[in-house]
C-alpha atoms as a PDB file:
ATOM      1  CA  UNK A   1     170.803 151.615 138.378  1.00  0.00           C
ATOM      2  CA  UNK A   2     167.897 154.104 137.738  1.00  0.00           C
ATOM      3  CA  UNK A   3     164.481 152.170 137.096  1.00  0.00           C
ATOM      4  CA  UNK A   4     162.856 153.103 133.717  1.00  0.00           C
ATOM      5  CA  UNK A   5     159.196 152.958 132.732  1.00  0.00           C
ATOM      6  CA  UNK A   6     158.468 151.377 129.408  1.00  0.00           C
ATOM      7  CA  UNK A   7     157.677 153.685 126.447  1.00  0.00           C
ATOM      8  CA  UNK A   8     154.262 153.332 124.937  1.00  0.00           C
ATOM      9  CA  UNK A   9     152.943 155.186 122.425  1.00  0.00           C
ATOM     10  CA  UNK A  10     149.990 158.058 123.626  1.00  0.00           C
ATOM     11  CA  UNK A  11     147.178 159.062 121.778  1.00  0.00           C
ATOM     12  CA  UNK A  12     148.732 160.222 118.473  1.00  0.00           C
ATOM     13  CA  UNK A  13     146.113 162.087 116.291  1.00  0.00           C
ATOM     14  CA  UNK A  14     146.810 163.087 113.209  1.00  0.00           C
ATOM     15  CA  UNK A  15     144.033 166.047 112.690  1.00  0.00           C
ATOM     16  CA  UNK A  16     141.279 167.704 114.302  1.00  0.00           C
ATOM     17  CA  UNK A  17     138.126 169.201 112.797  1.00  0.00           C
ATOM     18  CA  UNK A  18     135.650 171.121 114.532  1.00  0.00           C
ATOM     19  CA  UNK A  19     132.192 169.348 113.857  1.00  0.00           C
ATOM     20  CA  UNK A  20     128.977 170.828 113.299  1.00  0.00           C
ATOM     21  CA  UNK A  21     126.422 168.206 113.948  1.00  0.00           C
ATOM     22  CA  UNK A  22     123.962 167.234 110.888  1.00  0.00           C
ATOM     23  CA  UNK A  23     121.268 164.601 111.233  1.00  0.00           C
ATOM     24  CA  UNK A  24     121.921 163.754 106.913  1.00  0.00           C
ATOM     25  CA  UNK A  25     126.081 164.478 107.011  1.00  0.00           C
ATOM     26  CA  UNK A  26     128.191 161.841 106.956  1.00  0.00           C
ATOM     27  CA  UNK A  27     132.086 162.750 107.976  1.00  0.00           C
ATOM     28  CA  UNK A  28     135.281 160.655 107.916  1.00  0.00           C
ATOM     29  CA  UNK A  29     135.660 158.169 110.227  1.00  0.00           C
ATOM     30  CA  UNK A  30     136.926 159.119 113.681  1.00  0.00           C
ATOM     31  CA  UNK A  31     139.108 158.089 115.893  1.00  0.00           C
ATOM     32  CA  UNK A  32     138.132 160.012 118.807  1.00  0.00           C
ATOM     33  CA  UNK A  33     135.730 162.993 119.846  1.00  0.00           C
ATOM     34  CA  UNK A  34     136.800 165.831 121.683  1.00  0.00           C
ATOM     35  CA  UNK A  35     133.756 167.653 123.363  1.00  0.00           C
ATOM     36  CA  UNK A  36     134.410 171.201 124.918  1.00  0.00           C
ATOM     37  CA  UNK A  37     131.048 171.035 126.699  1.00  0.00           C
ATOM     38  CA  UNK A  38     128.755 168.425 128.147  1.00  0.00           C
ATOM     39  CA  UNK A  39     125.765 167.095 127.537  1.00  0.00           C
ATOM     40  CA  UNK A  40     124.544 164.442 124.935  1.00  0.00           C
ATOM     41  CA  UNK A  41     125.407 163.181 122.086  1.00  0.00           C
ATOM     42  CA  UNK A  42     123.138 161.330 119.322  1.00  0.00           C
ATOM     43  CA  UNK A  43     125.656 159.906 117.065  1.00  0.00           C
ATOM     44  CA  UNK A  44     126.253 156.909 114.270  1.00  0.00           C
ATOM     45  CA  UNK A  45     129.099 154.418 115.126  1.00  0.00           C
ATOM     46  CA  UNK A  46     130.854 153.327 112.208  1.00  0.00           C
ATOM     47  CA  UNK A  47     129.539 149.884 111.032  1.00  0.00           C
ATOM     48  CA  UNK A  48     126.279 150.492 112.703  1.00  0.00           C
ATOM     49  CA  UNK A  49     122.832 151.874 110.640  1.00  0.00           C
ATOM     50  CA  UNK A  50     121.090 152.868 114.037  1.00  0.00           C
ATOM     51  CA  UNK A  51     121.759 155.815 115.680  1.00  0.00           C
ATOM     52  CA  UNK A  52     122.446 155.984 119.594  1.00  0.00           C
ATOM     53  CA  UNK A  53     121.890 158.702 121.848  1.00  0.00           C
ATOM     54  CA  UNK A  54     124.283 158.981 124.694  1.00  0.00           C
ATOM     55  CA  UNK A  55     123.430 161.283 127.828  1.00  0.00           C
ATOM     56  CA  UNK A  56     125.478 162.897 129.467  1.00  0.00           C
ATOM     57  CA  UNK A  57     128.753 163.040 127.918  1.00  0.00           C
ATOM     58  CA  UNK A  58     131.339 165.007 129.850  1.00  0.00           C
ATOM     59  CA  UNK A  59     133.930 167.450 128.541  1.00  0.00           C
ATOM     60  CA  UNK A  60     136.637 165.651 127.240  1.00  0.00           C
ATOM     61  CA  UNK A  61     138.180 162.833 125.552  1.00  0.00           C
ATOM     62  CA  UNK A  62     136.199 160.112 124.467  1.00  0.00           C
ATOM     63  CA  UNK A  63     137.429 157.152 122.034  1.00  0.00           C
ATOM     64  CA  UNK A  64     134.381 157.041 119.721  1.00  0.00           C
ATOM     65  CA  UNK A  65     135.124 156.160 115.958  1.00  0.00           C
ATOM     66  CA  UNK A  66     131.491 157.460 114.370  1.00  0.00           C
ATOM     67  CA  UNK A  67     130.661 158.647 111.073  1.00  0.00           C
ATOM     68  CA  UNK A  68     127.454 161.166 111.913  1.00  0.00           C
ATOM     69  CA  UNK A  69     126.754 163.631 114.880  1.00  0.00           C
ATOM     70  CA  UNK A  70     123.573 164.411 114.761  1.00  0.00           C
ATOM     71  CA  UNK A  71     121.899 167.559 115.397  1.00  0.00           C
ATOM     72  CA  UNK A  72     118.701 166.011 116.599  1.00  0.00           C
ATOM     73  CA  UNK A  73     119.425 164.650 119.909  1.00  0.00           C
ATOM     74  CA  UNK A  74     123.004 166.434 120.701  1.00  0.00           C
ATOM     75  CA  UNK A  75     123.161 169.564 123.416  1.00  0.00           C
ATOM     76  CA  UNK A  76     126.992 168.709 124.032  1.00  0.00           C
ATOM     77  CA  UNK A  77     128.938 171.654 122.451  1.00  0.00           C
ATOM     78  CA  UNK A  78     132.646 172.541 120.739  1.00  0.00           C
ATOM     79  CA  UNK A  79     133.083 168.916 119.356  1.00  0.00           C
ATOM     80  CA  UNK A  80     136.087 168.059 117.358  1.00  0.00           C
ATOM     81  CA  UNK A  81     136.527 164.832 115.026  1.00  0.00           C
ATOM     82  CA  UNK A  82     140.028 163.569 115.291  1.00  0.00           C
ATOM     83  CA  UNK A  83     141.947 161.481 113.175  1.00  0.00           C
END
């Protein structure tokens, strides 16, 4: 008898939209941010009325659900809101 790893369900996003950081834009709600290049990222959490800069970011996937990038403060680049 073969063993069998359970299924679980993987990141499942429903769509992706490039972001163009804004210190006065607010945008949807994310579920994640992809960033194509690393650096920081100055960014509203949802819930919160503070900002918070984060250094050093690194390309990738990162499970942040915020509702403002900021321009001030973010040098990461190609960032993508999914949902």
């Amino acid at each position: 008898m073969a063993l069998t790893r359970p299924s679980r369900i993987v990141d499942m996003y429903q769509s992706g939209v490039a972001v163009t950081p804004d210190d006065t834009a607010t945008i949807a709600t994310t579920l994640a941010l992809w960033v194509g290049g690393s650096g920081a990222l100055r960014v509203m959490f949802n819930g919160d009325t503070n900002p918070i800069t984060i250094s050093g970011v690194p390309s990738g996937l990162h499970r942040f659900a915020v509702t403002r990038v900021y321009l001030t403060g973010t040098t990461a680049t190609s960032i993508v809101a999914l949902r």
